[in-house]
C-alpha atoms as a PDB file:
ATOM      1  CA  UNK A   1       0.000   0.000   0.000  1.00  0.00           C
ATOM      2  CA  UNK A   2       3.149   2.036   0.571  1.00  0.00           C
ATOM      3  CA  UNK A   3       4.562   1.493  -2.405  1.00  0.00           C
ATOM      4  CA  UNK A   4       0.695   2.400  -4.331  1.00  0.00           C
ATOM      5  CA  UNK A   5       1.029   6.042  -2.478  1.00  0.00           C
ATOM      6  CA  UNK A   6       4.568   6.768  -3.311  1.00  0.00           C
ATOM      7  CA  UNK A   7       3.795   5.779  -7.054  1.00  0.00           C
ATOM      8  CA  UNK A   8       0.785   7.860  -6.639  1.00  0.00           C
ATOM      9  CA  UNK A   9       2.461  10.689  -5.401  1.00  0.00           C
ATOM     10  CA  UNK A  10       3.740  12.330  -8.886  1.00  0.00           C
ATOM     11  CA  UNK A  11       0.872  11.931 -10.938  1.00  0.00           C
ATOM     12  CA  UNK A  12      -1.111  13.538  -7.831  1.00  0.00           C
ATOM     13  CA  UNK A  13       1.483  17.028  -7.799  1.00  0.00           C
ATOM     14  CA  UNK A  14       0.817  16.797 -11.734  1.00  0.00           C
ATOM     15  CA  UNK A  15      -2.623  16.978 -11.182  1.00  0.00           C
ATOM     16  CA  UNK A  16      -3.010  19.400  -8.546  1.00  0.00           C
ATOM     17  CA  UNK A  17      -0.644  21.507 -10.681  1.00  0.00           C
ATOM     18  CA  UNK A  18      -2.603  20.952 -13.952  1.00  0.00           C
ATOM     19  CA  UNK A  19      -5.568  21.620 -12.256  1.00  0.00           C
ATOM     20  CA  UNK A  20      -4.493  25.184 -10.596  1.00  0.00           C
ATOM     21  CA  UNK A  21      -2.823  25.962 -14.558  1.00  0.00           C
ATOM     22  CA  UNK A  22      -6.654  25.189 -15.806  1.00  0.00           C
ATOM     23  CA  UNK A  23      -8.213  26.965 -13.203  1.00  0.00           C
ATOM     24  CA  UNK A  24      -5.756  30.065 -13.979  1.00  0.00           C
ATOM     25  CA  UNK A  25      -6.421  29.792 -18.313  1.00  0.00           C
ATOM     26  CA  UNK A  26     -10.545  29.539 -17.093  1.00  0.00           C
ATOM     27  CA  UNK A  27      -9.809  32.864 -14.760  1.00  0.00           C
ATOM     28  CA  UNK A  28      -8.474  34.707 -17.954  1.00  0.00           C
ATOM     29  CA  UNK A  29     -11.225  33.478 -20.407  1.00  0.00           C
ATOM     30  CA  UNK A  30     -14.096  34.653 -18.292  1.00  0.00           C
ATOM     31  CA  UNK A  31     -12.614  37.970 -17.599  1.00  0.00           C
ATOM     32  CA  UNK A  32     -11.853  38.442 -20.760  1.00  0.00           C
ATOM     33  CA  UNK A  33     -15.071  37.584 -21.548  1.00  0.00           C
ATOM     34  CA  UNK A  34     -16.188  39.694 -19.007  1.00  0.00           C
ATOM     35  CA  UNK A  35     -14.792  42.782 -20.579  1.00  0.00           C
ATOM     36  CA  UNK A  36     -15.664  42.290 -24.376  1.00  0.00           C
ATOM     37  CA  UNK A  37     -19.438  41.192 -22.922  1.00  0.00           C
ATOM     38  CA  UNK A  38     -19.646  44.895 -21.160  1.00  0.00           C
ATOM     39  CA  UNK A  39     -18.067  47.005 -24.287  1.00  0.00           C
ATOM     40  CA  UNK A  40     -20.921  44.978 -26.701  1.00  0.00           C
ATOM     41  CA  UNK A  41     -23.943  45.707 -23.636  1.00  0.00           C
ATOM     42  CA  UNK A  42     -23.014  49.711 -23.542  1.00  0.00           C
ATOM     43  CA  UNK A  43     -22.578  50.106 -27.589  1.00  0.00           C
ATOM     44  CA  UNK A  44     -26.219  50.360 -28.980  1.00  0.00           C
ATOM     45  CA  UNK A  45     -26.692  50.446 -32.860  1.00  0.00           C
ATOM     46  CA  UNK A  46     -27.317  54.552 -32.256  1.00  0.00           C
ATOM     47  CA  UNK A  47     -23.594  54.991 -31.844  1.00  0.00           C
ATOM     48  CA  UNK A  48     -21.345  57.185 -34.518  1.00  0.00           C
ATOM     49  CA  UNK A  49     -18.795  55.806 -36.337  1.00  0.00           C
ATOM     50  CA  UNK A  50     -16.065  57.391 -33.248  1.00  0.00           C
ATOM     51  CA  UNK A  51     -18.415  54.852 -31.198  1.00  0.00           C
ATOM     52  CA  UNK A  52     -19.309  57.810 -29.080  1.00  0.00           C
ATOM     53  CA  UNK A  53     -23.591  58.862 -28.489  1.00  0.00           C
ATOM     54  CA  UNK A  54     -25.462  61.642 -29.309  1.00  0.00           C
ATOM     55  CA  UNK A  55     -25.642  64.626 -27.507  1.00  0.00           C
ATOM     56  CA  UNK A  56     -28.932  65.307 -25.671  1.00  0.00           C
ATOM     57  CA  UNK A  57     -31.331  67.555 -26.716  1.00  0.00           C
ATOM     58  CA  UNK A  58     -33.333  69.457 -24.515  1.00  0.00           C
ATOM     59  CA  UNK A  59     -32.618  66.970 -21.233  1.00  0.00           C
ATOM     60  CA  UNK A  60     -33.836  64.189 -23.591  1.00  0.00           C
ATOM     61  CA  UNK A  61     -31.419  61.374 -24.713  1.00  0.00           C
ATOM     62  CA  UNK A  62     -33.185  57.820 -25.163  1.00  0.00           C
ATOM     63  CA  UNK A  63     -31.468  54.419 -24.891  1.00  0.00           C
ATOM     64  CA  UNK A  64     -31.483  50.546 -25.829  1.00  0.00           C
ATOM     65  CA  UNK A  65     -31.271  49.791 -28.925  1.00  0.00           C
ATOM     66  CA  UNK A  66     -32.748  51.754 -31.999  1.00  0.00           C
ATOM     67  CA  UNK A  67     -36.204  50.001 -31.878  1.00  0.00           C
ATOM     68  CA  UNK A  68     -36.345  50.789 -28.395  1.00  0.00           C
ATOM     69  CA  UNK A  69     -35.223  54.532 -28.692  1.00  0.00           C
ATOM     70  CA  UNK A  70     -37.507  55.205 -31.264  1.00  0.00           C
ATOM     71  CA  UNK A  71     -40.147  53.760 -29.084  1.00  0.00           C
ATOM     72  CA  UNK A  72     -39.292  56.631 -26.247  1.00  0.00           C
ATOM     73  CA  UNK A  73     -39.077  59.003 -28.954  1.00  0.00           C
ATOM     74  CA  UNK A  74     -42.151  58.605 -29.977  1.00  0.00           C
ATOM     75  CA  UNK A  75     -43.735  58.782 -26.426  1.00  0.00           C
ATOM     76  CA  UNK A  76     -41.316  61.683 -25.292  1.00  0.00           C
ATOM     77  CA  UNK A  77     -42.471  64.077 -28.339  1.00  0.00           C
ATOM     78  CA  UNK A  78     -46.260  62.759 -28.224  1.00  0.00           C
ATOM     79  CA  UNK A  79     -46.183  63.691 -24.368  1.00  0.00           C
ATOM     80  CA  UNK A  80     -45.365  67.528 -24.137  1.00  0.00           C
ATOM     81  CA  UNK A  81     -48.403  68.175 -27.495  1.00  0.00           C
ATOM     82  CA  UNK A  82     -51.662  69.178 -25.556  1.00  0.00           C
ATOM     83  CA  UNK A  83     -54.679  70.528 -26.836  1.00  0.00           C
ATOM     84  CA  UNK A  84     -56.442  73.266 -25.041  1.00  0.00           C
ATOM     85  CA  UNK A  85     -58.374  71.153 -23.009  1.00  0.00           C
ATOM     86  CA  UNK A  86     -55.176  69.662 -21.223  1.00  0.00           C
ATOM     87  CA  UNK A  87     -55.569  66.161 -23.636  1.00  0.00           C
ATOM     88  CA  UNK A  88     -52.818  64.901 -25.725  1.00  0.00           C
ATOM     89  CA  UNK A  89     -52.388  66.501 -29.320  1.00  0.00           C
ATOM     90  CA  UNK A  90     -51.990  63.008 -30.632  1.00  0.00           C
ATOM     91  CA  UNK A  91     -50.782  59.563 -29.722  1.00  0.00           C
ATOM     92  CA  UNK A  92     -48.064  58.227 -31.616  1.00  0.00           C
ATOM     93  CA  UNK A  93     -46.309  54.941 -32.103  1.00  0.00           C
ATOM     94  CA  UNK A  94     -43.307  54.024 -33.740  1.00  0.00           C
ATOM     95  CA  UNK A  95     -42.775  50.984 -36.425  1.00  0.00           C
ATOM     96  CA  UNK A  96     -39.056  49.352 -37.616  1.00  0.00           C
ATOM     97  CA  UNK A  97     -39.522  47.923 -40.071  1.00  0.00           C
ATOM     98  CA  UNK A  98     -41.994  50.427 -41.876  1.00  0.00           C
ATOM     99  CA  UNK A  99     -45.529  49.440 -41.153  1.00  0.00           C
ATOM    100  CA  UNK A 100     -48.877  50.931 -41.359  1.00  0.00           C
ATOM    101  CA  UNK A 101     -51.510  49.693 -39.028  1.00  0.00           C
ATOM    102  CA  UNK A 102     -49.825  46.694 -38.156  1.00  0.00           C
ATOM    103  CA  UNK A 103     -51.507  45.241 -41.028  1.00  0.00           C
ATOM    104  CA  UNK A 104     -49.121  46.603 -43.762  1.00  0.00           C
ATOM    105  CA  UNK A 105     -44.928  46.004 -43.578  1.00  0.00           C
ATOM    106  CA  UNK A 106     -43.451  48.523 -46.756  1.00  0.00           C
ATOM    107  CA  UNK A 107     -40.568  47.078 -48.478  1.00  0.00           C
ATOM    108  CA  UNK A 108     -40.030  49.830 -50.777  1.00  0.00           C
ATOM    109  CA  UNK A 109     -41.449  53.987 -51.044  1.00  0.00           C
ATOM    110  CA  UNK A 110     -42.742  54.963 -54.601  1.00  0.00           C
ATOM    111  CA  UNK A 111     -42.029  58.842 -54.499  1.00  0.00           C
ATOM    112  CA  UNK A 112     -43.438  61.314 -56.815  1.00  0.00           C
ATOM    113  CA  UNK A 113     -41.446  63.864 -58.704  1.00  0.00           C
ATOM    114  CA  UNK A 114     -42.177  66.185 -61.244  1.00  0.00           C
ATOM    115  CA  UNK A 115     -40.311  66.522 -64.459  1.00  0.00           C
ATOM    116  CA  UNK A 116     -41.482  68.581 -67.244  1.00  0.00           C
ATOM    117  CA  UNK A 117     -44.664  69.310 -66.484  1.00  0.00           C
ATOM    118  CA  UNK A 118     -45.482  65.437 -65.511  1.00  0.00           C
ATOM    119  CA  UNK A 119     -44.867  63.289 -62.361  1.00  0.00           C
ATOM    120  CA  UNK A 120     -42.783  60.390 -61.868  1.00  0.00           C
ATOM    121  CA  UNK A 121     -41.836  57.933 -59.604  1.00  0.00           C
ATOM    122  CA  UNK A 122     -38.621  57.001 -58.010  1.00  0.00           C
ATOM    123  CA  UNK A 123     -38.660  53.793 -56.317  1.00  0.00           C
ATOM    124  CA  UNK A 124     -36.548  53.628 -53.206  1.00  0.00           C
ATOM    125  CA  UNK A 125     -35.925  50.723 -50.690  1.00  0.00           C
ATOM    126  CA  UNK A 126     -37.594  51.105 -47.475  1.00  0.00           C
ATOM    127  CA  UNK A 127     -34.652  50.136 -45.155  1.00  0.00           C
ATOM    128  CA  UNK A 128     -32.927  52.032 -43.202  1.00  0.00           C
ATOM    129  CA  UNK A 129     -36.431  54.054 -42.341  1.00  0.00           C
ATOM    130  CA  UNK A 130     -39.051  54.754 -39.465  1.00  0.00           C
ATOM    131  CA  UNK A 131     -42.506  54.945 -39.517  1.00  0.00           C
ATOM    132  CA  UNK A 132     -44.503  57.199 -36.886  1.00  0.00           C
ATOM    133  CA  UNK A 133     -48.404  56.818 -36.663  1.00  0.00           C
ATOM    134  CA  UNK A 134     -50.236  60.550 -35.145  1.00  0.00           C
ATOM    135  CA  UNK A 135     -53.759  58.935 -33.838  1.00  0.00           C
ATOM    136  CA  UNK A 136     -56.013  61.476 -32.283  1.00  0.00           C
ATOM    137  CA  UNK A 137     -57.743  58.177 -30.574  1.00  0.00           C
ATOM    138  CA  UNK A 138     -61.246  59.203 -32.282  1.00  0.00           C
ATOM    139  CA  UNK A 139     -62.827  57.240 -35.298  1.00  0.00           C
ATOM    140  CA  UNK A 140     -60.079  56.174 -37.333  1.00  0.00           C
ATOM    141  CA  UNK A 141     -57.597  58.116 -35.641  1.00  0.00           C
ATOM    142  CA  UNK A 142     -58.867  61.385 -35.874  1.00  0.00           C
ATOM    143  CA  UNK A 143     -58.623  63.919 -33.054  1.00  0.00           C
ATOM    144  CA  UNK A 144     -61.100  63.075 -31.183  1.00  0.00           C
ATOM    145  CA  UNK A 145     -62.152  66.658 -29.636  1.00  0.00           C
ATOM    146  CA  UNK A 146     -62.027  70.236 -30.555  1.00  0.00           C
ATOM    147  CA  UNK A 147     -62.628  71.479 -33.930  1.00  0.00           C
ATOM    148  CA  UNK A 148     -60.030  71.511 -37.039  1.00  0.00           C
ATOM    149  CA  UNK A 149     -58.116  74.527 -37.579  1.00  0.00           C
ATOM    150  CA  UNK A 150     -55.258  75.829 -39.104  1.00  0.00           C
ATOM    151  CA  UNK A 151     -53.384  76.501 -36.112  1.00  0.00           C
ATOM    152  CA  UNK A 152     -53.986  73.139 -35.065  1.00  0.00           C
ATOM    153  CA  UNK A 153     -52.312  71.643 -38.525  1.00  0.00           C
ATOM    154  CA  UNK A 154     -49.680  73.344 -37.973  1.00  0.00           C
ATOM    155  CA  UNK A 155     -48.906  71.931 -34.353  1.00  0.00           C
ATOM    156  CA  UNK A 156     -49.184  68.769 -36.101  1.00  0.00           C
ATOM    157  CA  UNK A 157     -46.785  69.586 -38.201  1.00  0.00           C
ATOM    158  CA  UNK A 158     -44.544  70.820 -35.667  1.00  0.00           C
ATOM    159  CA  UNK A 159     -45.084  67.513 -33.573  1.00  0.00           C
ATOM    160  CA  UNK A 160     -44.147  65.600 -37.050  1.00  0.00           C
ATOM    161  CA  UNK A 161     -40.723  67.827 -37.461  1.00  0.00           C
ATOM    162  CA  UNK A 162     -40.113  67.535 -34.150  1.00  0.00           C
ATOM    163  CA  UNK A 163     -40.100  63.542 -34.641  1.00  0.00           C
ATOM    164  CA  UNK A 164     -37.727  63.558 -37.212  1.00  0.00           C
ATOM    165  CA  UNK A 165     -35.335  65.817 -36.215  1.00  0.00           C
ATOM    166  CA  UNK A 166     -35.141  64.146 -32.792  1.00  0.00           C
ATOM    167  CA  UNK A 167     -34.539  60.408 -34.756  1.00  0.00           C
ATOM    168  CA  UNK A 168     -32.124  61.841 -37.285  1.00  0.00           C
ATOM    169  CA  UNK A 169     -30.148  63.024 -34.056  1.00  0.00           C
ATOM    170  CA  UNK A 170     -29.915  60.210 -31.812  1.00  0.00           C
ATOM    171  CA  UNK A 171     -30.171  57.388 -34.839  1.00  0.00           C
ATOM    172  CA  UNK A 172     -27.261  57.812 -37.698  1.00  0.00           C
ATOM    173  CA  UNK A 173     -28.531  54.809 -39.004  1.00  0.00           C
ATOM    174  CA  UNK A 174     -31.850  56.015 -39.999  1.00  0.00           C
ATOM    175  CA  UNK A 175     -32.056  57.660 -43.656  1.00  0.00           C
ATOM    176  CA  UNK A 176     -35.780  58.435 -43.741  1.00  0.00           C
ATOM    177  CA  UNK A 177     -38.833  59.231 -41.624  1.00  0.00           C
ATOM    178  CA  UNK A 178     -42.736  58.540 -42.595  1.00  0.00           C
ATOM    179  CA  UNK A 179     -45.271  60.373 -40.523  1.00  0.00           C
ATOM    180  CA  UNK A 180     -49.144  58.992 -41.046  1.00  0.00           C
ATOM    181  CA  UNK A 181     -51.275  62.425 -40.151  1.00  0.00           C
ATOM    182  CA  UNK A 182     -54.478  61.905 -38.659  1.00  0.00           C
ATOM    183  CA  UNK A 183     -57.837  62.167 -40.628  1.00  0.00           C
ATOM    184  CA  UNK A 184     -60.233  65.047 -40.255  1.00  0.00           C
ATOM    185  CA  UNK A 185     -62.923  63.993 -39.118  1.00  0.00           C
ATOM    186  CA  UNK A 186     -65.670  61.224 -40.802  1.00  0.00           C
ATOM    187  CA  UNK A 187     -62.232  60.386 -42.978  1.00  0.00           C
ATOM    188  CA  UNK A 188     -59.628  58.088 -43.662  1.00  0.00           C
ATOM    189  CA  UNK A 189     -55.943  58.755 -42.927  1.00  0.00           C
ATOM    190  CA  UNK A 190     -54.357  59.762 -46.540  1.00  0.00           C
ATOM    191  CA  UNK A 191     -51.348  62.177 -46.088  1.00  0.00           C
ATOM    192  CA  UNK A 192     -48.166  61.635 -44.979  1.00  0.00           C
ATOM    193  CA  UNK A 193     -44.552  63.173 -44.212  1.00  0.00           C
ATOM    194  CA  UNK A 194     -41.542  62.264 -45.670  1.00  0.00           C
ATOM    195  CA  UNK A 195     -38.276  63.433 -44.250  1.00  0.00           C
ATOM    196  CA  UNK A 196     -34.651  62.744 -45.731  1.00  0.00           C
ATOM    197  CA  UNK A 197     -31.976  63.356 -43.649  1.00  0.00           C
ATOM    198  CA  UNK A 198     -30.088  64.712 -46.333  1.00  0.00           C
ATOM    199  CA  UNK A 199     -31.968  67.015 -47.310  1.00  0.00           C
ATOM    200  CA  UNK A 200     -30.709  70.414 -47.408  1.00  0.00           C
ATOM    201  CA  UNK A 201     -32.784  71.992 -44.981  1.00  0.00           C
ATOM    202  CA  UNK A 202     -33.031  69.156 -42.572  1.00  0.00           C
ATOM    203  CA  UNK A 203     -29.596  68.510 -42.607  1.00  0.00           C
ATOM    204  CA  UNK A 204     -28.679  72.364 -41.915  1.00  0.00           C
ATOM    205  CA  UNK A 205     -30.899  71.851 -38.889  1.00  0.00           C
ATOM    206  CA  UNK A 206     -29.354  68.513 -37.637  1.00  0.00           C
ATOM    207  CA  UNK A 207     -26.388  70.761 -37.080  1.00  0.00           C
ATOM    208  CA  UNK A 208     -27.724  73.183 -34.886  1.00  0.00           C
ATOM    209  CA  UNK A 209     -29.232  72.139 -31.186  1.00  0.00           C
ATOM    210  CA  UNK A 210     -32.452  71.649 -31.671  1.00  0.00           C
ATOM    211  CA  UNK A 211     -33.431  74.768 -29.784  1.00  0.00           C
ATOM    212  CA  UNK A 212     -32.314  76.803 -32.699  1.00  0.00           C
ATOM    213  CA  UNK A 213     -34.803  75.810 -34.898  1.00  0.00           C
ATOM    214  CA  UNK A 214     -38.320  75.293 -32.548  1.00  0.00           C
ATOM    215  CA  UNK A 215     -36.871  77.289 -29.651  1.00  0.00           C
ATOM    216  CA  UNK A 216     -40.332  76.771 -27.990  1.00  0.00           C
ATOM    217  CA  UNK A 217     -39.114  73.900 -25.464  1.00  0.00           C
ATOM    218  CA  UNK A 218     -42.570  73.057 -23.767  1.00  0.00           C
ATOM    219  CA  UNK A 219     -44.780  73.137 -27.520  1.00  0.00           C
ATOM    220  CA  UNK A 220     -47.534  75.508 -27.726  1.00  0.00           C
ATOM    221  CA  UNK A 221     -50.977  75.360 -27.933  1.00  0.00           C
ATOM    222  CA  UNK A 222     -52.654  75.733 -30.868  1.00  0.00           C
ATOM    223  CA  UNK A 223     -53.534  79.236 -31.228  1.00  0.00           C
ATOM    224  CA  UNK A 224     -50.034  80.075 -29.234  1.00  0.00           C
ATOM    225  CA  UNK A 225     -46.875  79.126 -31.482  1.00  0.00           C
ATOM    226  CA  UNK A 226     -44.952  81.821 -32.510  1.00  0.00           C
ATOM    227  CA  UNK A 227     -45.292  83.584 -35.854  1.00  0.00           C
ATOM    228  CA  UNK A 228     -41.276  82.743 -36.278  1.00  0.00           C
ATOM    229  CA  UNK A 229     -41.780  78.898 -34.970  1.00  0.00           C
ATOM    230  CA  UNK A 230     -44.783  79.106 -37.250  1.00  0.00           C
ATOM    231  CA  UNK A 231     -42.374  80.149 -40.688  1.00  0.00           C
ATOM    232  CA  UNK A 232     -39.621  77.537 -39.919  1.00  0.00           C
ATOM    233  CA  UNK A 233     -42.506  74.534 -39.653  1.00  0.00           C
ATOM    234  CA  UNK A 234     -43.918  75.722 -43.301  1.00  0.00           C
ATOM    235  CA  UNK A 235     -40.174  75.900 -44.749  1.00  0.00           C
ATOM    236  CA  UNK A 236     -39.325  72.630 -43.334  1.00  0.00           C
ATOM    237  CA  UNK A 237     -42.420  70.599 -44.013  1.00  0.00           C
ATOM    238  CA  UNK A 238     -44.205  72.124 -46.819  1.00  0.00           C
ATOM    239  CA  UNK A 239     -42.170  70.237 -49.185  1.00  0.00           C
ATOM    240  CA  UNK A 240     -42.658  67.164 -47.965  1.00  0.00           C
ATOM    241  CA  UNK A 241     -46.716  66.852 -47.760  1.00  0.00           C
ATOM    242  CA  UNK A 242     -47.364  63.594 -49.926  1.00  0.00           C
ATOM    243  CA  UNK A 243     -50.977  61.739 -50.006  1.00  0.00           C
ATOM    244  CA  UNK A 244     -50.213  58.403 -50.053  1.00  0.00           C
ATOM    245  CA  UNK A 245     -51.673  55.172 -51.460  1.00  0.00           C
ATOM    246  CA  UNK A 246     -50.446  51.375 -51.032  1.00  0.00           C
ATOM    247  CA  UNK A 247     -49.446  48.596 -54.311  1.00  0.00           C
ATOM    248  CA  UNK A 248     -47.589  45.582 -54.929  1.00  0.00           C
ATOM    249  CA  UNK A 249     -44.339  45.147 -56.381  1.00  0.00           C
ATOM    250  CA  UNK A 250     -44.032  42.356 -58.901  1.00  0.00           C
ATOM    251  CA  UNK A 251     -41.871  40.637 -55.628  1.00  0.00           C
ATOM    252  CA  UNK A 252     -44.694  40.816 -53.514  1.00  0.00           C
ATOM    253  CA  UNK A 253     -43.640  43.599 -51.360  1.00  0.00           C
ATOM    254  CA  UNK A 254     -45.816  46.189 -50.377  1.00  0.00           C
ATOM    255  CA  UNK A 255     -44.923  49.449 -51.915  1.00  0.00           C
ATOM    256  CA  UNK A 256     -46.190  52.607 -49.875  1.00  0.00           C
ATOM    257  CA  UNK A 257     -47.025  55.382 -52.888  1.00  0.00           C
ATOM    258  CA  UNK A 258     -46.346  59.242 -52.282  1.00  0.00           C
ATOM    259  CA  UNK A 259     -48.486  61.046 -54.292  1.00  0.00           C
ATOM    260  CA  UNK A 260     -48.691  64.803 -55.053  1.00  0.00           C
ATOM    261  CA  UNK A 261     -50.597  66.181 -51.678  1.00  0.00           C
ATOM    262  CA  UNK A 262     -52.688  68.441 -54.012  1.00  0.00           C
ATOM    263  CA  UNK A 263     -51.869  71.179 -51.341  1.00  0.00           C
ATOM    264  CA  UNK A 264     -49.939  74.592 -52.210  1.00  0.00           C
END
């Protein structure tokens, strides 16, 4: 038996030696691990190129990942729109991919153009693009109280800038924004935003805090925004009123149509 434990003997130091070597090579893996696991948790898809965030706007910097911070975007601009009656302006919910109504995922955007007195069509894929739905939680998501208005159109389209410029800001990765106005009344939804991001003007204001261009931080009412807020909404939306209409690509996909609004 004497002889078994001095025989024993090496092969046990081996082991108890092997064993503390593993336990070291385990010790390194997992906090190596460790590290890359907490660099790939605090880099969301929102980052720039330099891997650094956004700046905040206003206080307001969402995060997660882009579905999610489109999400907050969507309830952080829909939350400070009131109507005079102290109610929300509009509701508003956020879609990536594109959607409409849940019902409808766009793979592509049909946009019209004119050319020589006629319109065309440029057919763009839908990627790289959010969709924002302004309900006024009445019939068919039209503002349930008060009465239509001017004023109140342009709030609207205030609360539909607003949108944009604030996911243009804190999402490089996002090229386009679609925002579904609400009906009047007794009607259907049919017109719609489009923003580009680089489009001139919008692009001239992603440069600038956002308090440069709607320096109004709480929105007004109605009847209250300012005559200079008022000018910088028409310059930076009035070109992009579409009506819009749904097809089918010959691949199936579900083309959303911009059509000219009809509006001058």
């Amino acid at each position: 038996m004497a002889d078994g434990v001095i025989e024993r003997r090496p092969y046990r130091s081996k082991f108890v030696v092997a064993y503390f070597i593993l336990a070291a090579v385990v010790g390194v893996a997992v906090a190596a691990f460790i590290v890359v696991a907490s660099s790939s948790d605090t880099a969301t898809p929102s980052a720039g190129g330099d891997g650094s965030k956004p700046a905040a706007w206003n206080g307001f910097q969402p995060t997660g990942f882009v579905a999610d911070q489109v999400n907050l975007i969507a309830l952080h601009v829909s939350s400070t729109y009131h109507l005079p009656n102290g109610k929300q302006l509009v509701a508003v919910k956020a879609s990536i991919p594109p959607s409409f109504q849940n019902s409808l995922i766009i793979t592509d955007y049909a946009v019209s153009y004119s050319s020589g007195g006629q319109t065309g069509y440029q057919v763009i894929p839908a990627a790289d693009s959010v969709t924002y739905e302004l309900c006024g939680l009445g019939a068919d998501c039209a503002i349930a109280s008060g009465k239509p208005s001017l004023a109140r159109s342009l709030l609207l389209r205030r609360e539909a800038l607003e949108l944009a410029l604030y996911t243009f800001h804190f999402e490089p990765s996002i090229q386009t924004v679609v925002t579904y106005m609400p009906p009047a009344a007794g009607q259907k939804a049919s017109f719609v935003y489009l923003f580009v991001r680089n489009q001139p003007a919008i692009s001239d204001a992603l440069r600038r805090p956002i308090s440069a261009t709607l320096p109004e931080v709480k929105p007004p009412l109605p009847s209250q925004i300012s005559p200079t807020e008022a000018t910088t909404v028409d310059e930076l939306t009035a070109p992009d009123l579409y009506r819009f209409s749904f097809t089918r690509g010959q691949d199936g996909g579900v083309w959303l149509v911009f059509n000219p609004s009809g509006i001058s």
